[in-house]
PDB file of N, CA and C in Angstrom:
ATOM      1  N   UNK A   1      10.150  48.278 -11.944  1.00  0.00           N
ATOM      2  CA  UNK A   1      10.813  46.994 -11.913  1.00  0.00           C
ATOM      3  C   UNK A   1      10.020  46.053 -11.013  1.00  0.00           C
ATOM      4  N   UNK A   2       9.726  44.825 -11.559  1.00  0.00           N
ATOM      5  CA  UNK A   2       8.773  43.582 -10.530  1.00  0.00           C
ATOM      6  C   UNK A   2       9.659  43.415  -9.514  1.00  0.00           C
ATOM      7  N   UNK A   3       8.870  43.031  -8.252  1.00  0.00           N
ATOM      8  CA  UNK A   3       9.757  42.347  -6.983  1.00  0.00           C
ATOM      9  C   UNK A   3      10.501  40.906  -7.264  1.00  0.00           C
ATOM     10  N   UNK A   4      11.409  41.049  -6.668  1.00  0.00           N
ATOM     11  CA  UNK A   4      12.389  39.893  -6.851  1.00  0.00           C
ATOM     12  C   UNK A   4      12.305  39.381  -5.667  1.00  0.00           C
ATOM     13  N   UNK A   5      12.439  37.900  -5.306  1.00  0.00           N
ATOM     14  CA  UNK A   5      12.651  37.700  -4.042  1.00  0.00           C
ATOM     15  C   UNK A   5      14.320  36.886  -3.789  1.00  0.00           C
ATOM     16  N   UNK A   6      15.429  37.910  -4.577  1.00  0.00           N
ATOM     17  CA  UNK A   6      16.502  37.240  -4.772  1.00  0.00           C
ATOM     18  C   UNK A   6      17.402  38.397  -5.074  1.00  0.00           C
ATOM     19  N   UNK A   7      18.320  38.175  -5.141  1.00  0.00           N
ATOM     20  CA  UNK A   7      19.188  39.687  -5.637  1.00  0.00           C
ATOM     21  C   UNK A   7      19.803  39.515  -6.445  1.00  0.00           C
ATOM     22  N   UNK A   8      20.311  38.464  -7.009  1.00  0.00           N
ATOM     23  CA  UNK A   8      21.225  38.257  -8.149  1.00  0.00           C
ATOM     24  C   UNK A   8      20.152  38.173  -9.170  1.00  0.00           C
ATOM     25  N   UNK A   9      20.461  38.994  -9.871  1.00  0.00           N
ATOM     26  CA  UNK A   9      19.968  39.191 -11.478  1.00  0.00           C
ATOM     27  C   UNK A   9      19.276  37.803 -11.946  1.00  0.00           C
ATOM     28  N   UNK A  10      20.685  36.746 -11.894  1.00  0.00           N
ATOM     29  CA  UNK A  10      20.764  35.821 -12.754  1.00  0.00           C
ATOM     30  C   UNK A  10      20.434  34.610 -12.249  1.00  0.00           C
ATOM     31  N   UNK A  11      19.808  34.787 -10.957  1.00  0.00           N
ATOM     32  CA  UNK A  11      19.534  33.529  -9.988  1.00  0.00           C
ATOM     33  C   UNK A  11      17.826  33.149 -11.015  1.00  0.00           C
ATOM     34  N   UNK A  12      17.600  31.812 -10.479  1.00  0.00           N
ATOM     35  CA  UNK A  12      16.587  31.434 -10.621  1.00  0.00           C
ATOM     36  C   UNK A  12      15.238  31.626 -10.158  1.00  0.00           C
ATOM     37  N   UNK A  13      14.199  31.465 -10.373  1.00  0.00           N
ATOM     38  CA  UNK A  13      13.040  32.069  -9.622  1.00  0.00           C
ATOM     39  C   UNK A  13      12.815  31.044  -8.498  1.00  0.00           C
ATOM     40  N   UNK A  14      12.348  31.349  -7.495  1.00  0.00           N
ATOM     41  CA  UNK A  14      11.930  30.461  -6.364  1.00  0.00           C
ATOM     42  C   UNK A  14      11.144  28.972  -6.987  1.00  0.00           C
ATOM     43  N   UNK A  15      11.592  28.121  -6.560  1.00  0.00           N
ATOM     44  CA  UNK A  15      10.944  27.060  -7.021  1.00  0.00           C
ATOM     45  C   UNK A  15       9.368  26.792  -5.989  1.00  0.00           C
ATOM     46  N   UNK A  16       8.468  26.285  -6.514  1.00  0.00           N
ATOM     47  CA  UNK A  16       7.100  26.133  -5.902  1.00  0.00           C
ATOM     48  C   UNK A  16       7.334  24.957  -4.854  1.00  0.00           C
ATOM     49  N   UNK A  17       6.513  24.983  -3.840  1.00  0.00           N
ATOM     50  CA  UNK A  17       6.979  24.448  -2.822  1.00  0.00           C
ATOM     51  C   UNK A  17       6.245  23.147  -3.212  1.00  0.00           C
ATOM     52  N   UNK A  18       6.919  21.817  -2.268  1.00  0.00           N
ATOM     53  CA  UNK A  18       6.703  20.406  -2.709  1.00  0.00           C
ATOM     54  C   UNK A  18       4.895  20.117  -2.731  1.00  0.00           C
ATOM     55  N   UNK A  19       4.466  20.493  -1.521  1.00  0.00           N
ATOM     56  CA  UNK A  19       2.842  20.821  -1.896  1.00  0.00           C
ATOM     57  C   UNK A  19       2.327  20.977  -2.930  1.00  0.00           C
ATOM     58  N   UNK A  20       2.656  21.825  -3.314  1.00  0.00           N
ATOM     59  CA  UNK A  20       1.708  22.227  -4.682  1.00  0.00           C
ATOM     60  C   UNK A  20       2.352  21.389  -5.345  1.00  0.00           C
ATOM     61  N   UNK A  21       3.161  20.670  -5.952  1.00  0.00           N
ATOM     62  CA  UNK A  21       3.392  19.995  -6.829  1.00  0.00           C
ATOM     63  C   UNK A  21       2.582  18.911  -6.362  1.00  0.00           C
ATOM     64  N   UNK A  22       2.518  18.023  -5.333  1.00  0.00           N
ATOM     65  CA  UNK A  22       2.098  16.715  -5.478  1.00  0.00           C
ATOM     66  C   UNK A  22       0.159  16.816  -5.126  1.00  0.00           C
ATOM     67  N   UNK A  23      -0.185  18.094  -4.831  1.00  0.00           N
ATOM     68  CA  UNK A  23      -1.525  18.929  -4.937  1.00  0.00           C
ATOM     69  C   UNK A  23      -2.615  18.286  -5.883  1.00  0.00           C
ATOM     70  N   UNK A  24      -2.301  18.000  -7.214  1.00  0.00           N
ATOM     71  CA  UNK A  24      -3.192  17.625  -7.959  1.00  0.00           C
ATOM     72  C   UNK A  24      -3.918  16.224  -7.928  1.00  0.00           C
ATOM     73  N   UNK A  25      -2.767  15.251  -7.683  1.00  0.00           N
ATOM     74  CA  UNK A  25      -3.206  14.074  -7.650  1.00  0.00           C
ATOM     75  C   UNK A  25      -3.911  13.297  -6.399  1.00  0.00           C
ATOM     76  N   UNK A  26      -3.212  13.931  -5.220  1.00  0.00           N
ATOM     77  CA  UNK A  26      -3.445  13.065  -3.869  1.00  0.00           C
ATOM     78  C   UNK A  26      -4.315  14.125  -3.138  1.00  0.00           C
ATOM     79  N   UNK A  27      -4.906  13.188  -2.221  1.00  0.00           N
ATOM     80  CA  UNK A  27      -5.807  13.898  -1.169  1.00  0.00           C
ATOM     81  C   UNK A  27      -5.152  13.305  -0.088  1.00  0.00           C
ATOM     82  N   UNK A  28      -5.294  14.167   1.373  1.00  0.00           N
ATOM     83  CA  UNK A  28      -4.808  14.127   2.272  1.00  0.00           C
ATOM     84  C   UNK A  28      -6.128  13.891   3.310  1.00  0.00           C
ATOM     85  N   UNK A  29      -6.135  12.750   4.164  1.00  0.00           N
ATOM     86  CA  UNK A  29      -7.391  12.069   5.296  1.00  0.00           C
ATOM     87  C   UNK A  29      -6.714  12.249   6.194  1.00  0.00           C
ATOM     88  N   UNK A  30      -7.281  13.073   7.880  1.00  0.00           N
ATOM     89  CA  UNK A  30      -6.894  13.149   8.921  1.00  0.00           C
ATOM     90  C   UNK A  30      -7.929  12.206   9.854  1.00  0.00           C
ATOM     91  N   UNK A  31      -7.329  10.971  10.564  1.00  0.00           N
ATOM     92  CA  UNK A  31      -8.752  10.891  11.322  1.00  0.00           C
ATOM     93  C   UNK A  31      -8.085   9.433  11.970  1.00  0.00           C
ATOM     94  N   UNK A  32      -9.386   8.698  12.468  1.00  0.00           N
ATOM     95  CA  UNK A  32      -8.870   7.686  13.673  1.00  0.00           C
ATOM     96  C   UNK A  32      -8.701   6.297  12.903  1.00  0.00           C
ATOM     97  N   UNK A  33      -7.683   5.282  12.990  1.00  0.00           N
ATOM     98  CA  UNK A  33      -7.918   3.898  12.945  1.00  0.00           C
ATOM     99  C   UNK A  33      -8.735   3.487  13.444  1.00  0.00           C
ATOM    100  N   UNK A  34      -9.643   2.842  12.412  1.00  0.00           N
ATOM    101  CA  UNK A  34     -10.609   2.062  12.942  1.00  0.00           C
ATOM    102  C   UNK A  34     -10.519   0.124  12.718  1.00  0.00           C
ATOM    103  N   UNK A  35      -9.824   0.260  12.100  1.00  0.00           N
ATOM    104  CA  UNK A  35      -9.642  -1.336  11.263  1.00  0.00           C
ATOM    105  C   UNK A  35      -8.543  -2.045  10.702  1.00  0.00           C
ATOM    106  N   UNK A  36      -7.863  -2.933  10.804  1.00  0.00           N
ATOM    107  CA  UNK A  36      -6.766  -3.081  10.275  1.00  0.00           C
ATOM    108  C   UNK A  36      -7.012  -4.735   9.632  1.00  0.00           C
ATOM    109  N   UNK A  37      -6.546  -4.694   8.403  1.00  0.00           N
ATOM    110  CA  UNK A  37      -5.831  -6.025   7.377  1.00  0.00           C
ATOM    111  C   UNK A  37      -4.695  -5.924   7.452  1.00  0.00           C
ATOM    112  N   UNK A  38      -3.724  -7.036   7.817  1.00  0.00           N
ATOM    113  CA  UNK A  38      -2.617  -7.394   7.684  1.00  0.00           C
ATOM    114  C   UNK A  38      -2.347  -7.979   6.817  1.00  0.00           C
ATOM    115  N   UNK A  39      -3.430  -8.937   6.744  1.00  0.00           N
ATOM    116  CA  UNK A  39      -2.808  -9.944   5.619  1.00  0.00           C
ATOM    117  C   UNK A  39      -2.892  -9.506   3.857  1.00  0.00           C
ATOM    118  N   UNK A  40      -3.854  -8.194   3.980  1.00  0.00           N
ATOM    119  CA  UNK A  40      -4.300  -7.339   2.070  1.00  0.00           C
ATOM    120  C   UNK A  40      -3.663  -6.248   2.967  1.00  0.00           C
ATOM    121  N   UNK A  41      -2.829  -5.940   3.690  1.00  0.00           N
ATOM    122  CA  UNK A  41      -2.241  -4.574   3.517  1.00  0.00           C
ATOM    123  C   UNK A  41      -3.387  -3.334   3.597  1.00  0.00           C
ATOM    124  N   UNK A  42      -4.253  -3.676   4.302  1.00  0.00           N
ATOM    125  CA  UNK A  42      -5.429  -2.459   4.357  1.00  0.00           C
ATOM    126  C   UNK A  42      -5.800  -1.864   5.443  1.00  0.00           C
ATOM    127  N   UNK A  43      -6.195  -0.569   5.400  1.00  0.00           N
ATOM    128  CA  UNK A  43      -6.524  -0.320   6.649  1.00  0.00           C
ATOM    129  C   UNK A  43      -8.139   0.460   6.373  1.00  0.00           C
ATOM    130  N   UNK A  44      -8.560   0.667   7.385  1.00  0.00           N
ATOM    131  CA  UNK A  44      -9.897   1.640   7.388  1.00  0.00           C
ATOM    132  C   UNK A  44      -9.654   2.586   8.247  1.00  0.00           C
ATOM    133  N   UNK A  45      -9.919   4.071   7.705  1.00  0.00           N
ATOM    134  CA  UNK A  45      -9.885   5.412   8.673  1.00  0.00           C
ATOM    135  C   UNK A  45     -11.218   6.131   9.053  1.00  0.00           C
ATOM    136  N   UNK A  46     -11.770   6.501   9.681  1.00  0.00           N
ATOM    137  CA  UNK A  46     -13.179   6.929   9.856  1.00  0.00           C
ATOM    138  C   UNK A  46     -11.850   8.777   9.981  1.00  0.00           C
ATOM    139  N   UNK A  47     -12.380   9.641   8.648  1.00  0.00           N
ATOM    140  CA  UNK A  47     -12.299  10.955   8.416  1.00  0.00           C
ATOM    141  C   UNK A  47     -12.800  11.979   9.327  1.00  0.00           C
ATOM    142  N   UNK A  48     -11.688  12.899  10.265  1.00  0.00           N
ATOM    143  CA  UNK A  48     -12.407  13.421  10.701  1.00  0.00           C
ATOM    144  C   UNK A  48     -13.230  14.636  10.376  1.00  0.00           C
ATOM    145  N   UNK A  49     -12.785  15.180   8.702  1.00  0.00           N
ATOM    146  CA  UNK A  49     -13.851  16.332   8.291  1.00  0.00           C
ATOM    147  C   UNK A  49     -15.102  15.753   7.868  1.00  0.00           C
ATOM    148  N   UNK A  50     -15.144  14.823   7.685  1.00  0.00           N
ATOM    149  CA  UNK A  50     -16.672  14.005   6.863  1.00  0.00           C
ATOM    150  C   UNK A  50     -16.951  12.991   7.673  1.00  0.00           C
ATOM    151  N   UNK A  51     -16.285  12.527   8.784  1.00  0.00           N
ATOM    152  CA  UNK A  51     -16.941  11.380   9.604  1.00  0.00           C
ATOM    153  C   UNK A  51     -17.447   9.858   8.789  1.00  0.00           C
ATOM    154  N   UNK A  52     -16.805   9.704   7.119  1.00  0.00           N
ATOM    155  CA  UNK A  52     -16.891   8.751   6.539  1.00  0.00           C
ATOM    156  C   UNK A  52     -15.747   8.003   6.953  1.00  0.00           C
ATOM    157  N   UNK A  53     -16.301   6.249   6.455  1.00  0.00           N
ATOM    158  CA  UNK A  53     -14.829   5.498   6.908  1.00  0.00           C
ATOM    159  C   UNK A  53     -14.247   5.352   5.518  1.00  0.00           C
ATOM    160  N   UNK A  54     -13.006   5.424   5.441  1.00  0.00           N
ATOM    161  CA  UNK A  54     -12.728   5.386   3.933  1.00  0.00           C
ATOM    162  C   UNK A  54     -11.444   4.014   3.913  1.00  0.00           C
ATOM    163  N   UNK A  55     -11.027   2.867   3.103  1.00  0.00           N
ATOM    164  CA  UNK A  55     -10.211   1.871   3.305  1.00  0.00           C
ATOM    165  C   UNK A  55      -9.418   2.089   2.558  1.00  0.00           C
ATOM    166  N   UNK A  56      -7.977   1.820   2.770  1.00  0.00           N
ATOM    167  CA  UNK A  56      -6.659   2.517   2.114  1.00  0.00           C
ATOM    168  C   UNK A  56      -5.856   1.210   1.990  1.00  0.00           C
ATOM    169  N   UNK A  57      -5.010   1.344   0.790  1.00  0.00           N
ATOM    170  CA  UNK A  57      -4.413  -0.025   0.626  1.00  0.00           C
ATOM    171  C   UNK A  57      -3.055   0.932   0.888  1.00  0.00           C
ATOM    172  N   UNK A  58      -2.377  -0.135   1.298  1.00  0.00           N
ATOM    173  CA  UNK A  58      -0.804   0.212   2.172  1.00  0.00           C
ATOM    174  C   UNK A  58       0.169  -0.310   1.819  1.00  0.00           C
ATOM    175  N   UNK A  59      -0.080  -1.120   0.241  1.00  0.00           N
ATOM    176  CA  UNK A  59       0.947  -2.246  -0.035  1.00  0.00           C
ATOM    177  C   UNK A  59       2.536  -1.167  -0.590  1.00  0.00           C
ATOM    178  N   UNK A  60       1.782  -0.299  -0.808  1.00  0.00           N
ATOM    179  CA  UNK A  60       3.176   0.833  -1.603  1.00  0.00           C
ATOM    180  C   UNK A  60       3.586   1.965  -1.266  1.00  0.00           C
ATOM    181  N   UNK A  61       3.112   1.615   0.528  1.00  0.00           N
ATOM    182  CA  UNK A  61       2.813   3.386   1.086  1.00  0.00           C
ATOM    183  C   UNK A  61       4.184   2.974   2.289  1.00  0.00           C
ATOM    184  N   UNK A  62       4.630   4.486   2.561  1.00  0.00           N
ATOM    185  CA  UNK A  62       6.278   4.828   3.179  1.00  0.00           C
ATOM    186  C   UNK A  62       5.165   4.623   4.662  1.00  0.00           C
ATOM    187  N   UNK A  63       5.693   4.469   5.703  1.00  0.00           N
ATOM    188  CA  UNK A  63       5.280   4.327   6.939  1.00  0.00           C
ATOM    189  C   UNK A  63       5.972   5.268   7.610  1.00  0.00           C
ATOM    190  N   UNK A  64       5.087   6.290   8.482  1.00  0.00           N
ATOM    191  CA  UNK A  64       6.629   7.237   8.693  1.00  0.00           C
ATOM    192  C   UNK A  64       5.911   7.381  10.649  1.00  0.00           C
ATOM    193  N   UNK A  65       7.034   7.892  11.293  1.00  0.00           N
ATOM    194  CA  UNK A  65       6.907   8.021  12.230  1.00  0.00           C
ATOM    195  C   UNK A  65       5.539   7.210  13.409  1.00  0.00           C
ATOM    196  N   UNK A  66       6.242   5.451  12.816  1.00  0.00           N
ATOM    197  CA  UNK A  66       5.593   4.522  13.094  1.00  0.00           C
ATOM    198  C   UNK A  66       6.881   3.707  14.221  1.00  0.00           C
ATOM    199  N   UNK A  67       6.547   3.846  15.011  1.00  0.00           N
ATOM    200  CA  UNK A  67       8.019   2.741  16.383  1.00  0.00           C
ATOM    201  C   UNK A  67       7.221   0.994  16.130  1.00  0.00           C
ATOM    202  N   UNK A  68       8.346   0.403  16.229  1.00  0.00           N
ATOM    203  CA  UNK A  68       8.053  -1.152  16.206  1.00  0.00           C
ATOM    204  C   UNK A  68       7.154  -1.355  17.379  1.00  0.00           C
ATOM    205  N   UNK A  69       5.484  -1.498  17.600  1.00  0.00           N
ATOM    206  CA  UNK A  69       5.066  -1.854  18.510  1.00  0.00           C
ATOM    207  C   UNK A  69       4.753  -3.690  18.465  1.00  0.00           C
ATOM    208  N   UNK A  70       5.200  -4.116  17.469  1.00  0.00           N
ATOM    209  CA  UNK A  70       4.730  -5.824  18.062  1.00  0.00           C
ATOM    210  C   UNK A  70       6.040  -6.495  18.182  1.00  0.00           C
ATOM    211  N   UNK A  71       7.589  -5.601  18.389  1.00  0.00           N
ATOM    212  CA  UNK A  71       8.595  -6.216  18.760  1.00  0.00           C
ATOM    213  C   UNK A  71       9.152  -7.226  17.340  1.00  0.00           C
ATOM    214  N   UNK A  72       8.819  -7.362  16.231  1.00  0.00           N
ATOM    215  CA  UNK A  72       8.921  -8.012  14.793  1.00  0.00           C
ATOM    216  C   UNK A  72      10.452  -7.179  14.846  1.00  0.00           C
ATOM    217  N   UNK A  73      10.893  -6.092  14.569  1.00  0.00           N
ATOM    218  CA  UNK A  73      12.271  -5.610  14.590  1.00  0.00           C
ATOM    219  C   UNK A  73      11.997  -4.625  13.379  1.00  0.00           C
ATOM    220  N   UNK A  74      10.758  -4.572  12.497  1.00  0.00           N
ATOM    221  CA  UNK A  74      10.717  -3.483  11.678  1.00  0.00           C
ATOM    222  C   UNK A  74       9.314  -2.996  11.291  1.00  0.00           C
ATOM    223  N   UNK A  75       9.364  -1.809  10.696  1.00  0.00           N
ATOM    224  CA  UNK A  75       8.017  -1.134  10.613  1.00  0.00           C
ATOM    225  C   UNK A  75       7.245  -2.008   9.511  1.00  0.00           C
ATOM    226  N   UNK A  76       5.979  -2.129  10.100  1.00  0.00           N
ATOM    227  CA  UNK A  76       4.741  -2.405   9.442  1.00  0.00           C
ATOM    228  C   UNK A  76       3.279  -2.178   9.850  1.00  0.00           C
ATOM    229  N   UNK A  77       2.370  -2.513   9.231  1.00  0.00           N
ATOM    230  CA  UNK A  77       1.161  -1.689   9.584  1.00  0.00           C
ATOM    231  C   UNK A  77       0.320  -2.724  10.856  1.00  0.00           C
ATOM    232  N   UNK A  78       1.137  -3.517  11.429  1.00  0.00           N
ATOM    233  CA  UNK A  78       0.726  -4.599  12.654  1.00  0.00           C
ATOM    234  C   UNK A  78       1.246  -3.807  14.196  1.00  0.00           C
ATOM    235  N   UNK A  79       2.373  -2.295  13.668  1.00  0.00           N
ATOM    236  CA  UNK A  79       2.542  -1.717  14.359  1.00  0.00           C
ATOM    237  C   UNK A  79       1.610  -0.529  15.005  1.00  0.00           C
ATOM    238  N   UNK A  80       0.430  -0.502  14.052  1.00  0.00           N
ATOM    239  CA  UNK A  80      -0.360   0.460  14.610  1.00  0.00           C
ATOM    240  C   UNK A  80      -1.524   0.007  14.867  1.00  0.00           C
ATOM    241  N   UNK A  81      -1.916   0.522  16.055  1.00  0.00           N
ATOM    242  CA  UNK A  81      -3.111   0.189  16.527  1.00  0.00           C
ATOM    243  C   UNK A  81      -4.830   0.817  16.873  1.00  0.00           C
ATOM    244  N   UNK A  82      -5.512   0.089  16.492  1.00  0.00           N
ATOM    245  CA  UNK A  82      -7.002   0.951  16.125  1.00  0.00           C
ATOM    246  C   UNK A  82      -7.549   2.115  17.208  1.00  0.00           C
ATOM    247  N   UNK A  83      -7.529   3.122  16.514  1.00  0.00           N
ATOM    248  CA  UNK A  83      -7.773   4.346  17.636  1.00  0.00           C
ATOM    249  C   UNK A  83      -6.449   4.892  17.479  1.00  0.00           C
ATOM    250  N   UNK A  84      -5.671   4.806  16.722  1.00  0.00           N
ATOM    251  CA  UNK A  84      -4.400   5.681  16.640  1.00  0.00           C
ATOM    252  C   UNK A  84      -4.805   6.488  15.462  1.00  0.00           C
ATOM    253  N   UNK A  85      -4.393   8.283  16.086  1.00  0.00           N
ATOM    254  CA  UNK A  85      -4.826   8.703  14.770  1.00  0.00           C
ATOM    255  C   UNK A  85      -3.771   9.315  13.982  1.00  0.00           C
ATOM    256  N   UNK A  86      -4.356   8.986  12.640  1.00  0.00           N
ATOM    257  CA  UNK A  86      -3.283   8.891  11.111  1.00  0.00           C
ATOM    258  C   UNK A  86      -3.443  10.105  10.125  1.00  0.00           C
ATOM    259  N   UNK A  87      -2.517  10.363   9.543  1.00  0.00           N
ATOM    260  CA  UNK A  87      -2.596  11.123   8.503  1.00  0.00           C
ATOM    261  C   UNK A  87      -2.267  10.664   7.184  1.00  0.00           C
ATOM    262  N   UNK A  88      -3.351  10.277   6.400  1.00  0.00           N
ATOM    263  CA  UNK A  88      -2.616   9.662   5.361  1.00  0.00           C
ATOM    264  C   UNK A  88      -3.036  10.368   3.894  1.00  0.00           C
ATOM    265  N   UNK A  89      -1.886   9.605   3.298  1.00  0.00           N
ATOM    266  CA  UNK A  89      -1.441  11.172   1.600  1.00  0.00           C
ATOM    267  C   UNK A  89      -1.296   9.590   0.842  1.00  0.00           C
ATOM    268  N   UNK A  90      -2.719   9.926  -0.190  1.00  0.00           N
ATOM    269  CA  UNK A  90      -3.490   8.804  -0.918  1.00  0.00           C
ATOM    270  C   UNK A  90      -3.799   9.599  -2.233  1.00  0.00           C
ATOM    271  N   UNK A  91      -3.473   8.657  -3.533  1.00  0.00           N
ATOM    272  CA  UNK A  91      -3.905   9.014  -4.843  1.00  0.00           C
ATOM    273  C   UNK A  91      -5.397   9.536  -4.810  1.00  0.00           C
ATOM    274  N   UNK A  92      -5.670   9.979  -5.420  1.00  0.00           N
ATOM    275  CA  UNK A  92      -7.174  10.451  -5.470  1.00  0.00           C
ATOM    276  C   UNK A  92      -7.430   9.006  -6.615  1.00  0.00           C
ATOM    277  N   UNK A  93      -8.899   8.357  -6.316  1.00  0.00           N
ATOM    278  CA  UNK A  93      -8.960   7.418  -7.042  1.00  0.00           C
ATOM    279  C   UNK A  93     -10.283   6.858  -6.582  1.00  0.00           C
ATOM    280  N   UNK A  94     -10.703   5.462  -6.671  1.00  0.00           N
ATOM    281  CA  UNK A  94     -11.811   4.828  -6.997  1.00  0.00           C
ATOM    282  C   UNK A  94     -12.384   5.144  -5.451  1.00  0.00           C
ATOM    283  N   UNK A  95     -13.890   5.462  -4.957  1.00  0.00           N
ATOM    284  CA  UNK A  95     -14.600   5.746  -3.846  1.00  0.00           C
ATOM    285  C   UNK A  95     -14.049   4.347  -2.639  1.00  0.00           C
ATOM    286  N   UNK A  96     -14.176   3.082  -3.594  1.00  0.00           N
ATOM    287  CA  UNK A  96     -13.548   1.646  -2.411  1.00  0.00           C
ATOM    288  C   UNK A  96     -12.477   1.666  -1.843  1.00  0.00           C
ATOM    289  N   UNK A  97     -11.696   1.690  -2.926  1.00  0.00           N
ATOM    290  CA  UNK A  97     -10.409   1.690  -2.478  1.00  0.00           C
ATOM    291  C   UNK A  97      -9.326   2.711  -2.808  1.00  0.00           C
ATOM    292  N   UNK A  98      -8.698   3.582  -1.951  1.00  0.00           N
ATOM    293  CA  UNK A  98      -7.284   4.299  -2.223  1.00  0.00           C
ATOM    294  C   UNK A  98      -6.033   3.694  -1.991  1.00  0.00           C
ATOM    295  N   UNK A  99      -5.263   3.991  -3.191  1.00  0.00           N
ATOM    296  CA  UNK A  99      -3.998   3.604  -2.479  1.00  0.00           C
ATOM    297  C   UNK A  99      -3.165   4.712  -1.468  1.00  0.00           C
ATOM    298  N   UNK A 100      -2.570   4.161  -0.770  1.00  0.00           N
ATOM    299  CA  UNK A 100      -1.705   5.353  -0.205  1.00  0.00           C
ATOM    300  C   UNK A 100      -0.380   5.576  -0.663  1.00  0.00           C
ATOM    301  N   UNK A 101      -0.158   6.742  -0.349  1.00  0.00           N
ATOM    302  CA  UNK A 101       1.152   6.967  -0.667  1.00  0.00           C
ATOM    303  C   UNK A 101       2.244   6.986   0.601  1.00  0.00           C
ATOM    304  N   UNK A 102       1.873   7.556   1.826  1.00  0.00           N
ATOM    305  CA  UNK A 102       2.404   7.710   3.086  1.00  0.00           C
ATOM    306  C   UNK A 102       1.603   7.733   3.890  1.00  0.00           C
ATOM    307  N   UNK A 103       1.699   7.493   5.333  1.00  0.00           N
ATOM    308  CA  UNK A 103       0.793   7.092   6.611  1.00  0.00           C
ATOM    309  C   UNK A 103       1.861   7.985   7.400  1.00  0.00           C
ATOM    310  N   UNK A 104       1.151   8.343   8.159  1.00  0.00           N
ATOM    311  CA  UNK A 104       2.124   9.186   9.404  1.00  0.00           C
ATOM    312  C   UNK A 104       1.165   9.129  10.531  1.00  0.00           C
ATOM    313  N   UNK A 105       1.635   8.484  11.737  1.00  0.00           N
ATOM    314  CA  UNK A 105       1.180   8.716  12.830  1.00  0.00           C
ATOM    315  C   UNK A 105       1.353   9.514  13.946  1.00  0.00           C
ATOM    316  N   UNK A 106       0.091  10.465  13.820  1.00  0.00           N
ATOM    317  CA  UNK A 106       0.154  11.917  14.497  1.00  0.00           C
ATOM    318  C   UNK A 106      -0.451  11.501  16.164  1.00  0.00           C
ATOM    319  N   UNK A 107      -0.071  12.285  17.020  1.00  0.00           N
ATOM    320  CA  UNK A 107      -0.276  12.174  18.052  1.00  0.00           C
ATOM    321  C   UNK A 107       0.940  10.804  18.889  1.00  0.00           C
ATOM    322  N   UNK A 108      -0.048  10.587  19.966  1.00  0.00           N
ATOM    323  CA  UNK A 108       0.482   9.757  20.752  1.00  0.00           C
ATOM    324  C   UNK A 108       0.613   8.158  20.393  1.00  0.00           C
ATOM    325  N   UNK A 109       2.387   7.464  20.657  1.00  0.00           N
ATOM    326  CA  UNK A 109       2.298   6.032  19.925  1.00  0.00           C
ATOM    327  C   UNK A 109       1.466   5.088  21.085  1.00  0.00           C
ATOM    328  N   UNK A 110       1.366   3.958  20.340  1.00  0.00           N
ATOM    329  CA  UNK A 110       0.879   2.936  21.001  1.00  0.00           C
ATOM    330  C   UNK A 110       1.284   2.585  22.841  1.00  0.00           C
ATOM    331  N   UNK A 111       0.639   1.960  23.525  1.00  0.00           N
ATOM    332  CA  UNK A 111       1.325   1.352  24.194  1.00  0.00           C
ATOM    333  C   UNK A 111       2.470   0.497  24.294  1.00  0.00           C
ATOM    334  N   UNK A 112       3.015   1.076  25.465  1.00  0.00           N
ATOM    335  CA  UNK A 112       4.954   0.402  25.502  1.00  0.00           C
ATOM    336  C   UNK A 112       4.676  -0.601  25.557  1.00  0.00           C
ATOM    337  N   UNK A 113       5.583  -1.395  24.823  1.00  0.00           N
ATOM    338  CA  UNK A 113       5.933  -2.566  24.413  1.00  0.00           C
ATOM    339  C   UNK A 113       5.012  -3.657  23.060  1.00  0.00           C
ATOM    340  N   UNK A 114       3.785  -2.617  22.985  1.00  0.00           N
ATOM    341  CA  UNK A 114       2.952  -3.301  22.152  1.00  0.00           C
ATOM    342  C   UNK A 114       1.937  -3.942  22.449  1.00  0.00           C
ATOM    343  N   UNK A 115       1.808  -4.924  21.507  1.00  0.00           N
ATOM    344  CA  UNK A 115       0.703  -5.801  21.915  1.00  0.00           C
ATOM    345  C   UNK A 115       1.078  -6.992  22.769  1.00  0.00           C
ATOM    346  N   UNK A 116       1.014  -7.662  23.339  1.00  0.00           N
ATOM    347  CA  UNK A 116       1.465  -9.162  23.653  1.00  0.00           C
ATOM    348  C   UNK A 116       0.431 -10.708  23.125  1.00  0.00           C
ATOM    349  N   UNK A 117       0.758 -11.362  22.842  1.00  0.00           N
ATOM    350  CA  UNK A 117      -0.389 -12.172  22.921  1.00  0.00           C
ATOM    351  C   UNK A 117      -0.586 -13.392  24.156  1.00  0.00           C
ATOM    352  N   UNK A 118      -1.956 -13.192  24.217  1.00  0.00           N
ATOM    353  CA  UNK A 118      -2.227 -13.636  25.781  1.00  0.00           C
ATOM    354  C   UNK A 118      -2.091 -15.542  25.828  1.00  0.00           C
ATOM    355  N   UNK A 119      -1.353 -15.437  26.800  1.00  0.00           N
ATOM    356  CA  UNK A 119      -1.229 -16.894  27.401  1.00  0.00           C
ATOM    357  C   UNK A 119      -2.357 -17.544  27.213  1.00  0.00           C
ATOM    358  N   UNK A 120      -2.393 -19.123  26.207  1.00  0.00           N
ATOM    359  CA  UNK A 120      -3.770 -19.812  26.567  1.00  0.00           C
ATOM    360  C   UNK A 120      -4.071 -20.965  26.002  1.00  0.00           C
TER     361      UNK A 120
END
């Protein structure tokens, strides 16, 4: 008799974990902000397995474990700042440009309170 990893006869088979499903299409970039567009929604990451900079469009991507650093009252990509490093889960697609799908900022957030802009 094959191993089961279930005991009821009539249960279903383990479903494949969310990984492998979304596996085929997207690639996953670990590495530092180097650049930011606000105004095209873009950013640039310098990769840290390949040390390439690669530019990611952000217009349709979830922002996750991003804190309001410019005090605006909600998340956007004006909240992160260059040298923060990102993990981002991007369609596999044209060498210029990727879109992303999610940004997550790993490690340590920005400085408290943000940016300010200087008196002048």
């Amino acid at each position: 008799m094959p191993f089961k990893s279930h005991r009821n006869a009539n249960a279903a088979p383990p479903r494949s974990s969310r990984k492998d499903a979304h596996a085929a299409g997207t690639e996953e970039v670990i590495g530092r902000l180097t650049a930011l567009d606000p105004i095209n929604d873009r950013i640039e990451v310098e990769d840290e397995r390949s040390s390439r900079r690669l530019w990611f469009d952000l217009s349709g991507a979830r922002l996750r474990n991003v804190e309001d650093g410019d005090g605006d009252g909600r998340r956007s990509i004006t909240d992160l700042f260059p040298g923060d490093r990102v993990k981002v889960l991007a369609d596999k697609g044209a060498e210029s440009m990727r879109r992303a799908r999610s940004l997550r900022r790993v490690g340590p957030q920005g400085p408290v309170g943000g940016l300010r802009r200087m008196a002048g």
